[in-house]
PDB file of N, CA and C in Angstrom:
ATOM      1  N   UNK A   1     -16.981  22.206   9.045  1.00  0.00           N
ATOM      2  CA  UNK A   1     -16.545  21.011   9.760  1.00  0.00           C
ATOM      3  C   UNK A   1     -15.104  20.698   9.352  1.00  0.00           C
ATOM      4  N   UNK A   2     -13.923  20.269  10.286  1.00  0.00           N
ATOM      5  CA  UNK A   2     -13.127  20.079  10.578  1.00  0.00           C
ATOM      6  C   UNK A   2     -12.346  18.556  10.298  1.00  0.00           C
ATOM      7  N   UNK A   3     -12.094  17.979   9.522  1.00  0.00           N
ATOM      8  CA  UNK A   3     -11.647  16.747  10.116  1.00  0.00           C
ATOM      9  C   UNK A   3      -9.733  16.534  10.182  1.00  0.00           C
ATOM     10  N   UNK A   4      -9.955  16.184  11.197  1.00  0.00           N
ATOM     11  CA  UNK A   4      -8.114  15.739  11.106  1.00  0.00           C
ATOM     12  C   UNK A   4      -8.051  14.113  11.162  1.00  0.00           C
ATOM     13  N   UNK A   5      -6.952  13.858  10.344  1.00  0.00           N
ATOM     14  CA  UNK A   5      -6.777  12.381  10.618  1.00  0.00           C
ATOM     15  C   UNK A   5      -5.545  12.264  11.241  1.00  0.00           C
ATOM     16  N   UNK A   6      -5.604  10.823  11.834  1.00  0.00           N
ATOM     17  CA  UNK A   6      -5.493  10.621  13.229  1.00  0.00           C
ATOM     18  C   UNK A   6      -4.134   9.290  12.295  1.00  0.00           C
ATOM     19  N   UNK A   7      -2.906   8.662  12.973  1.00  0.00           N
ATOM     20  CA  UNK A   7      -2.181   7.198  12.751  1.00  0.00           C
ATOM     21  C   UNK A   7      -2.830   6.331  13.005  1.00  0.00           C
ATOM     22  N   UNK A   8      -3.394   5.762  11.377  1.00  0.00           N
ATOM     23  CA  UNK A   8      -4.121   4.378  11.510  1.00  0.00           C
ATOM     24  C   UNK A   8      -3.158   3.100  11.393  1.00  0.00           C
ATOM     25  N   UNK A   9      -3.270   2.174  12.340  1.00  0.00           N
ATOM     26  CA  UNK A   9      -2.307   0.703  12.388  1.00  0.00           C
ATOM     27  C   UNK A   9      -3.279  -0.227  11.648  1.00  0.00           C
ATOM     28  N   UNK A  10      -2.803  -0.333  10.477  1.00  0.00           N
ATOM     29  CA  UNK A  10      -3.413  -0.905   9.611  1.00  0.00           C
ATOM     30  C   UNK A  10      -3.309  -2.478  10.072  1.00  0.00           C
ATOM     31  N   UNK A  11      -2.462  -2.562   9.726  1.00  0.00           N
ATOM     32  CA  UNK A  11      -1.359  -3.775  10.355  1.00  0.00           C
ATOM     33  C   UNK A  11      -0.781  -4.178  11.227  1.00  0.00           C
ATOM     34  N   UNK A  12      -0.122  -5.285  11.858  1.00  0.00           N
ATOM     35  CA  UNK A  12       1.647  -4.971  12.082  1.00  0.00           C
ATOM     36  C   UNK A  12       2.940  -4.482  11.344  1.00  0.00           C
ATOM     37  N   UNK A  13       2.577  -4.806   9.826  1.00  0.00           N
ATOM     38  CA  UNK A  13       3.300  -3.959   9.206  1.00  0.00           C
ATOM     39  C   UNK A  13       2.791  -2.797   8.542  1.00  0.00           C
ATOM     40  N   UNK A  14       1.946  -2.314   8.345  1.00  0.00           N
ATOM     41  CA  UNK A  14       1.566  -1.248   7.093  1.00  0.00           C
ATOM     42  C   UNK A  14       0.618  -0.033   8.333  1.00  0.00           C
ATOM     43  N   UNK A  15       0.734   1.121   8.037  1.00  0.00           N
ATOM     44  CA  UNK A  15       0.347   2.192   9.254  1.00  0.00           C
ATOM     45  C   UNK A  15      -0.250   3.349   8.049  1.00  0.00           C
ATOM     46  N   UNK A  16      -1.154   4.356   8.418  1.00  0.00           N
ATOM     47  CA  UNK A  16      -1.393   5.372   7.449  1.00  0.00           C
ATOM     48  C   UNK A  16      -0.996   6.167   8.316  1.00  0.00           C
ATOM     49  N   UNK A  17      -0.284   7.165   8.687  1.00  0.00           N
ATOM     50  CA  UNK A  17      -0.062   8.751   9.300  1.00  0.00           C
ATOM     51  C   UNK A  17       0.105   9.701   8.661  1.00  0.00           C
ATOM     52  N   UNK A  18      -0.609  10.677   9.272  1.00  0.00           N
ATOM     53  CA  UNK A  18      -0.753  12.266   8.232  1.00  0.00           C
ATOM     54  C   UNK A  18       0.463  12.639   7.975  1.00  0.00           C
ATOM     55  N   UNK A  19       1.562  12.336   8.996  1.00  0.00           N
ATOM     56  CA  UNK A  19       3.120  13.333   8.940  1.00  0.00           C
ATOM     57  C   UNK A  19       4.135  12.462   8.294  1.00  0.00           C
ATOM     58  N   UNK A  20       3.587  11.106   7.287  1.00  0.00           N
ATOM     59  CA  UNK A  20       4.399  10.571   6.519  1.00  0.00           C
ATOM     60  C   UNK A  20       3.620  10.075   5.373  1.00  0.00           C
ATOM     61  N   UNK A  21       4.422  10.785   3.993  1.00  0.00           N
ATOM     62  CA  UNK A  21       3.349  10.486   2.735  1.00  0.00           C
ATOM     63  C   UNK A  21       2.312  10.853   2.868  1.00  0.00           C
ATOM     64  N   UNK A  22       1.768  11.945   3.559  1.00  0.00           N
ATOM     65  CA  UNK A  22       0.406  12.621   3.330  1.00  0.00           C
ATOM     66  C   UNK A  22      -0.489  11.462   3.660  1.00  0.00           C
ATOM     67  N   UNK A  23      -0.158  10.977   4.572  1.00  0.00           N
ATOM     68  CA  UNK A  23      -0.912   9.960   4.946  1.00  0.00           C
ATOM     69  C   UNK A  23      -1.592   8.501   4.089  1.00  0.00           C
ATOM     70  N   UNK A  24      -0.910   8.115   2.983  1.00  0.00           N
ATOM     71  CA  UNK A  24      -0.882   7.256   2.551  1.00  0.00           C
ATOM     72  C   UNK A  24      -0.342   5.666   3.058  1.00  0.00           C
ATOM     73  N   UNK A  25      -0.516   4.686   3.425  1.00  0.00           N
ATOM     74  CA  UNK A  25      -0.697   3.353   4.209  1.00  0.00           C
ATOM     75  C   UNK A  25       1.223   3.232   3.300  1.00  0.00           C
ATOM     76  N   UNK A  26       1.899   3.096   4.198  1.00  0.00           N
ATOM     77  CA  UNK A  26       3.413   2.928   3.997  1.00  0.00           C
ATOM     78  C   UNK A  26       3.693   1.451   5.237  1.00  0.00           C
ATOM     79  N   UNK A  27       4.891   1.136   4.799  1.00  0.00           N
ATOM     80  CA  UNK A  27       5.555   0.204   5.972  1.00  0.00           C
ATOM     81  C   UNK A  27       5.953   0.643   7.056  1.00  0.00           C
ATOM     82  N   UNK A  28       5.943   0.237   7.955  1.00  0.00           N
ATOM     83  CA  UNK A  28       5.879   0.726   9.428  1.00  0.00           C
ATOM     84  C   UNK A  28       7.311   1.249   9.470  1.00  0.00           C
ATOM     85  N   UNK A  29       7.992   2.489  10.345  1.00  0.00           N
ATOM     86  CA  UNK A  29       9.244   2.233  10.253  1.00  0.00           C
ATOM     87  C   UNK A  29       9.941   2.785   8.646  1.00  0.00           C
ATOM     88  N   UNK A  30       9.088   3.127   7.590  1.00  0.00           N
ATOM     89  CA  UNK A  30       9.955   3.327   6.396  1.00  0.00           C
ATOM     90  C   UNK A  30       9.191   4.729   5.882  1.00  0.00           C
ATOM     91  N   UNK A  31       9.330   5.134   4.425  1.00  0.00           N
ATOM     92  CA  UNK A  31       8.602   5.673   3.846  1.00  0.00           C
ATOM     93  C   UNK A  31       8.222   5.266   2.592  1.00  0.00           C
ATOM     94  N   UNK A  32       8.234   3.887   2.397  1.00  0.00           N
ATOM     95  CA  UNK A  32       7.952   2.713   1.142  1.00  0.00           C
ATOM     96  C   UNK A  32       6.138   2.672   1.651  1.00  0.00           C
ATOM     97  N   UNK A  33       5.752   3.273   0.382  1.00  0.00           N
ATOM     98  CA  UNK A  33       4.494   3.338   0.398  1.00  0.00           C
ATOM     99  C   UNK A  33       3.793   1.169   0.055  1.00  0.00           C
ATOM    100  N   UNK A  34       2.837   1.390   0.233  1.00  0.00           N
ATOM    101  CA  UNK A  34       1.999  -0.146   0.204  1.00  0.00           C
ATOM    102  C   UNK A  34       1.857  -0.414  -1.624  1.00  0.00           C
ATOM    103  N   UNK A  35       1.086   1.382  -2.127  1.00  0.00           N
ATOM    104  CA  UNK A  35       0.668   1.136  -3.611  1.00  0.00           C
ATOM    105  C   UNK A  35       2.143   0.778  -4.283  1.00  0.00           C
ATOM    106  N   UNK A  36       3.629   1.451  -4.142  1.00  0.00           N
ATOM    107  CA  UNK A  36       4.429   1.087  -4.833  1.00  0.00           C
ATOM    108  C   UNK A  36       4.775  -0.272  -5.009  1.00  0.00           C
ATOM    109  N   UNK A  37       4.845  -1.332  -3.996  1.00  0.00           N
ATOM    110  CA  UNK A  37       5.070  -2.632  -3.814  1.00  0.00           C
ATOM    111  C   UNK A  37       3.997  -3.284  -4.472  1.00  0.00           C
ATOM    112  N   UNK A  38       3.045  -3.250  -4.599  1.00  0.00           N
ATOM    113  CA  UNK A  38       1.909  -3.895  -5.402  1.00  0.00           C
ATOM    114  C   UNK A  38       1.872  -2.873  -6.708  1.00  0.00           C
ATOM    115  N   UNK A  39       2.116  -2.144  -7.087  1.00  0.00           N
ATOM    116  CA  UNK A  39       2.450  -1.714  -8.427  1.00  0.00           C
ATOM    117  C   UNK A  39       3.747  -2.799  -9.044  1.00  0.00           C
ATOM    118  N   UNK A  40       4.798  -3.100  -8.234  1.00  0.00           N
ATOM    119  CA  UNK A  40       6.112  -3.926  -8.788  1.00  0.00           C
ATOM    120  C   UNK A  40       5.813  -5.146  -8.442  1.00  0.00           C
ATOM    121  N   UNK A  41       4.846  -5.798  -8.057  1.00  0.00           N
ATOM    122  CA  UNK A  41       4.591  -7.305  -8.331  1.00  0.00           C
ATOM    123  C   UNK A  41       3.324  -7.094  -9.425  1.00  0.00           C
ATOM    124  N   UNK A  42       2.319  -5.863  -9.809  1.00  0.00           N
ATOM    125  CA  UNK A  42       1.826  -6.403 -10.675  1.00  0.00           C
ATOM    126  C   UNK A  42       2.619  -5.892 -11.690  1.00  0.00           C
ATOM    127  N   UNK A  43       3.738  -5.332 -11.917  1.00  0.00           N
ATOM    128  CA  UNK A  43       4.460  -5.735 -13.118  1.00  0.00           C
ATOM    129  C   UNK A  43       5.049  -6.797 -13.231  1.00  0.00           C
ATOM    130  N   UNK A  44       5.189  -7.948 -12.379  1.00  0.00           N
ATOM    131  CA  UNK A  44       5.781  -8.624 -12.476  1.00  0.00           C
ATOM    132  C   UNK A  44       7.310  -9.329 -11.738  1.00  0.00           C
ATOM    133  N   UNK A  45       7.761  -8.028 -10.875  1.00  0.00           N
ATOM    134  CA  UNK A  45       9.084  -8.047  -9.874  1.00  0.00           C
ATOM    135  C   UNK A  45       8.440  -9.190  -8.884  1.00  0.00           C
ATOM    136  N   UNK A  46       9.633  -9.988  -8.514  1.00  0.00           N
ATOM    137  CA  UNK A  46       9.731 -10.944  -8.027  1.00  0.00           C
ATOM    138  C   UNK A  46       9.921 -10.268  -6.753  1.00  0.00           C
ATOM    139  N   UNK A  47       9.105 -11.242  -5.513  1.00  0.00           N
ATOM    140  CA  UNK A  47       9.499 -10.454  -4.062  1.00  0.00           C
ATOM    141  C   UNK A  47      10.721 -10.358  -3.493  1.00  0.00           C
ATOM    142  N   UNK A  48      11.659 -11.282  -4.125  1.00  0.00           N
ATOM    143  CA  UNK A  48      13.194 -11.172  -3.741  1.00  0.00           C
ATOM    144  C   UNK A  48      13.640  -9.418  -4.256  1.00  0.00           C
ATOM    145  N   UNK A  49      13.451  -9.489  -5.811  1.00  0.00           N
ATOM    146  CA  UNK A  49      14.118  -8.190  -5.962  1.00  0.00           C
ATOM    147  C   UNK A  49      13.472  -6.930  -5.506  1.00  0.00           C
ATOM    148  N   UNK A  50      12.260  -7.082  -5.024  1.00  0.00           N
ATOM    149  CA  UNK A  50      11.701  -5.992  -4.390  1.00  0.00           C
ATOM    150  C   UNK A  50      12.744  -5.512  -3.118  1.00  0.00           C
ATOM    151  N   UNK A  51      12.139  -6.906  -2.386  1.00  0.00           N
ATOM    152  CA  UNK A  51      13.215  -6.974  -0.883  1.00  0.00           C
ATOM    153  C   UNK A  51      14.603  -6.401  -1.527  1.00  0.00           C
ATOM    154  N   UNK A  52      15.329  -6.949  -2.325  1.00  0.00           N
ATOM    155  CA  UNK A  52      16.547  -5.972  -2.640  1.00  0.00           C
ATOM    156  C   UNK A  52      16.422  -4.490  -2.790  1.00  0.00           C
ATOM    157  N   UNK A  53      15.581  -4.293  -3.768  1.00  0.00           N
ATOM    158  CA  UNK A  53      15.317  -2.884  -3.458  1.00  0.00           C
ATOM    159  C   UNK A  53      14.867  -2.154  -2.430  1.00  0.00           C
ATOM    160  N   UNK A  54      14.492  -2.226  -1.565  1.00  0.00           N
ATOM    161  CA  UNK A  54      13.633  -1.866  -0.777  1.00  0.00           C
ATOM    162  C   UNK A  54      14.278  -2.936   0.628  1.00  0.00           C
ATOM    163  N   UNK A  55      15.409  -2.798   1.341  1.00  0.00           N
ATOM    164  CA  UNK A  55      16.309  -3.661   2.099  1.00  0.00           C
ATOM    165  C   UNK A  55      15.157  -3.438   3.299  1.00  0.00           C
ATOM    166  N   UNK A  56      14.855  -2.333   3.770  1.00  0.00           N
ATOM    167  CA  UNK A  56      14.005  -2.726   5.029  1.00  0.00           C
ATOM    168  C   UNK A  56      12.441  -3.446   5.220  1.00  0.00           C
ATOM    169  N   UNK A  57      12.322  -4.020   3.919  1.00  0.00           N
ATOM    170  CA  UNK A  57      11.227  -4.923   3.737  1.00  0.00           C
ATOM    171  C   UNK A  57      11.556  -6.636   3.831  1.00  0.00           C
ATOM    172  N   UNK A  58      10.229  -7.279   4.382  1.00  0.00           N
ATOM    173  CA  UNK A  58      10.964  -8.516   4.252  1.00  0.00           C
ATOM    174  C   UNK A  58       9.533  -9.574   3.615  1.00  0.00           C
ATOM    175  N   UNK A  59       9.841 -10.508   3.422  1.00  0.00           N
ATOM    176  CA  UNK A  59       8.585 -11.303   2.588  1.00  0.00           C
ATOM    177  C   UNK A  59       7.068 -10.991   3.998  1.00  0.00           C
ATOM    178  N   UNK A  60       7.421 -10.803   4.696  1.00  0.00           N
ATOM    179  CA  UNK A  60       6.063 -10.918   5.857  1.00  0.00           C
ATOM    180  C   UNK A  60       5.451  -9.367   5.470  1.00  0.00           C
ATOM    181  N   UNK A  61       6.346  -8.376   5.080  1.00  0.00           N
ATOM    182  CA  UNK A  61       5.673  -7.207   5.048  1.00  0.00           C
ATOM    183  C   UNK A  61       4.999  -6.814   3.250  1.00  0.00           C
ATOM    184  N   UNK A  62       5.441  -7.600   2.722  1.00  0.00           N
ATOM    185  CA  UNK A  62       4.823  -7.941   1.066  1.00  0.00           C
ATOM    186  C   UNK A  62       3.449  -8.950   1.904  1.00  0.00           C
ATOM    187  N   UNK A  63       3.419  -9.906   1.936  1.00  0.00           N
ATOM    188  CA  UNK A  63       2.153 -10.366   2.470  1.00  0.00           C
ATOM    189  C   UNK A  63       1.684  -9.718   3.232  1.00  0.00           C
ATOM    190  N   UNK A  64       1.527  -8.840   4.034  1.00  0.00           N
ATOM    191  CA  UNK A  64       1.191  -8.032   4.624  1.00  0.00           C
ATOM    192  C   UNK A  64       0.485  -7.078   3.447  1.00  0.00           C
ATOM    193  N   UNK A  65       0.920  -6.620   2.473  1.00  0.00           N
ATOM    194  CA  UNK A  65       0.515  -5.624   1.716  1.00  0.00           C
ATOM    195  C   UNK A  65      -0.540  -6.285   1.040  1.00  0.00           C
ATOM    196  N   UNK A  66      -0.524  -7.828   0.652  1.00  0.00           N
ATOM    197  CA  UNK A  66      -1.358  -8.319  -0.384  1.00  0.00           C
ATOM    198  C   UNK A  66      -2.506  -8.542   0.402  1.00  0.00           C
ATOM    199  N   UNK A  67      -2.525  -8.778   1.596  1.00  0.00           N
ATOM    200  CA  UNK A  67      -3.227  -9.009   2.773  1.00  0.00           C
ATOM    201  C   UNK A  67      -4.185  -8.008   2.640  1.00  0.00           C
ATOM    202  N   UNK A  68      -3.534  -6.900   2.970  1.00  0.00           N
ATOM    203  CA  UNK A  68      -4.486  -5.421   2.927  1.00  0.00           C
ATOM    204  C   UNK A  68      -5.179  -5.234   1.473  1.00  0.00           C
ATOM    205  N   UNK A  69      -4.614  -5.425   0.672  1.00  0.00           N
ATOM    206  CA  UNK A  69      -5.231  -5.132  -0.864  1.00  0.00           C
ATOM    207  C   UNK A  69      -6.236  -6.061  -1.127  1.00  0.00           C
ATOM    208  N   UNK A  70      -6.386  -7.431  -0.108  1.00  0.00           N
ATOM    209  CA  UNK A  70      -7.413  -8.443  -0.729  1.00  0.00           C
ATOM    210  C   UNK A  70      -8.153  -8.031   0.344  1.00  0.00           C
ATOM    211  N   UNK A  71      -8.169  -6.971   1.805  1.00  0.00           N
ATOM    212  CA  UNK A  71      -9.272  -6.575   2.605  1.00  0.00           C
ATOM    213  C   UNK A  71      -9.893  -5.581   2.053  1.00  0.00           C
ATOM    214  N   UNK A  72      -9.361  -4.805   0.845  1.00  0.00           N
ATOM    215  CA  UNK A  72      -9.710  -3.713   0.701  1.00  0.00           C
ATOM    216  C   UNK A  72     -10.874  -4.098  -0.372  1.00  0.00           C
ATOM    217  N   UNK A  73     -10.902  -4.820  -1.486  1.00  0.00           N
ATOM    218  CA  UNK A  73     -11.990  -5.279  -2.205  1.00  0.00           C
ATOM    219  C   UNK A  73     -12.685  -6.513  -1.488  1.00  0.00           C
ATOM    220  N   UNK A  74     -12.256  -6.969  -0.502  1.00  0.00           N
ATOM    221  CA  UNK A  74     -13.292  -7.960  -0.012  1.00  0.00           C
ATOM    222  C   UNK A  74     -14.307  -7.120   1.223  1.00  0.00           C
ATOM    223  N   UNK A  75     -14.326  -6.240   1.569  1.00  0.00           N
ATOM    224  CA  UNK A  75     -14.657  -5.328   3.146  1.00  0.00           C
ATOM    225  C   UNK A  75     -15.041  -3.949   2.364  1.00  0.00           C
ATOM    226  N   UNK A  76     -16.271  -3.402   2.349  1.00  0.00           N
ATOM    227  CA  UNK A  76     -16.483  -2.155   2.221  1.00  0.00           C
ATOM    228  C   UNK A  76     -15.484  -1.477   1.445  1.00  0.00           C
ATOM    229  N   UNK A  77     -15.769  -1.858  -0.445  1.00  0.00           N
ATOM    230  CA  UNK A  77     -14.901  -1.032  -0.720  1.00  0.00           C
ATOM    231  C   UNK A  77     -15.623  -0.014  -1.921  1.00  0.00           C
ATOM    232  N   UNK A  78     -15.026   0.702  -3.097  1.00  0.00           N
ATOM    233  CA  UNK A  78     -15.483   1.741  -4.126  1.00  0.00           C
ATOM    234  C   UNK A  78     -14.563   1.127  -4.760  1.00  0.00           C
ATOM    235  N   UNK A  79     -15.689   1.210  -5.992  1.00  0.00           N
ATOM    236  CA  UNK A  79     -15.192   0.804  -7.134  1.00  0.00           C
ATOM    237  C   UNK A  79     -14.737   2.420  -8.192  1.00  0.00           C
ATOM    238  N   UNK A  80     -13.777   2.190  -8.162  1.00  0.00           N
ATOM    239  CA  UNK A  80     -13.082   3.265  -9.192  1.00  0.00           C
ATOM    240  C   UNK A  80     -12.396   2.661 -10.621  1.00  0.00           C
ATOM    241  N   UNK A  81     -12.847   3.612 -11.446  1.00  0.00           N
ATOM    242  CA  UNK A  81     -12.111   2.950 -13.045  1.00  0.00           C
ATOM    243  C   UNK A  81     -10.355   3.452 -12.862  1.00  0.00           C
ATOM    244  N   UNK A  82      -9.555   2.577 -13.081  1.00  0.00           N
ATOM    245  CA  UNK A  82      -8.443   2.830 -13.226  1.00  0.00           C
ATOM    246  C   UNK A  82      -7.839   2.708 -14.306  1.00  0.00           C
ATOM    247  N   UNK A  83      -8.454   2.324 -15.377  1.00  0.00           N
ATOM    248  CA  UNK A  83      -8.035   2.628 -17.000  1.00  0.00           C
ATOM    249  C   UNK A  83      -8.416   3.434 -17.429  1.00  0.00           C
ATOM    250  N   UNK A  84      -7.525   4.383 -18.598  1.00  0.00           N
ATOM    251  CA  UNK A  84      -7.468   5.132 -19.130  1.00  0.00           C
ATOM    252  C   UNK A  84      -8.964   5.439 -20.054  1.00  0.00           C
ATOM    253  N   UNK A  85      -9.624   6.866 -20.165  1.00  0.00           N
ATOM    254  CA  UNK A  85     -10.665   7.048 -20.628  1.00  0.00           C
ATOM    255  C   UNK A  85     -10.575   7.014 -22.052  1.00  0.00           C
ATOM    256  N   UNK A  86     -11.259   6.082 -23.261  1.00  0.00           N
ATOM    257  CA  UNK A  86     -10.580   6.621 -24.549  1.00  0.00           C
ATOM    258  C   UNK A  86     -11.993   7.024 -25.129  1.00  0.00           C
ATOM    259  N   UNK A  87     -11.808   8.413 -25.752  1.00  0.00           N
ATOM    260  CA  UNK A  87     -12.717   8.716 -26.501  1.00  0.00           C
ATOM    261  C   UNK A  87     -13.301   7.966 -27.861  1.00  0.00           C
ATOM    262  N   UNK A  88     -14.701   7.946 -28.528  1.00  0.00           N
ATOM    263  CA  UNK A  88     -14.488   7.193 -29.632  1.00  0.00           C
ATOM    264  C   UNK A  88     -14.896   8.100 -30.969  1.00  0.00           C
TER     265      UNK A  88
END
């Protein structure tokens, strides 16, 4: 069995397509993935200096991202450990 994936419109801002980032959920229009922007606010980056970094973003497409990240554990999701395994 075969599967191909297909451009999902996540959003108005955030899209998954196979022929950008291996199909990882990016900003519409860019190649600024969704996980990097919520990786730099949970360190702590303020959405201004994001938007600086990242000039073709604007505060609607950061809410947009937090948007998706609070559908993703509220709607059919998997729970995966994302901390490090420590042996004892």
């Amino acid at each position: 069995m075969f599967f191909v994936m297909k451009r999902i419109i996540i959003n108005q801002y955030i899209v998954a397509d196979p022929k950008i980032c291996h199909g990882k959920p990016t900003f519409v229009g860019t190649r600024v993935m969704v996980w990097q922007v919520l990786e730099l606010l949970k360190a702590g980056e303020s959405v201004e200096n994001i938007i600086e970094d990242f000039p073709s973003l604007t505060v609607k497409h950061i809410k947009a991202a937090l948007d998706y990240a609070a559908s993703l554990t509220k709607e059919g999701y998997v729970i995966i450990n994302t901390q490090p395994q420590v042996s004892s």
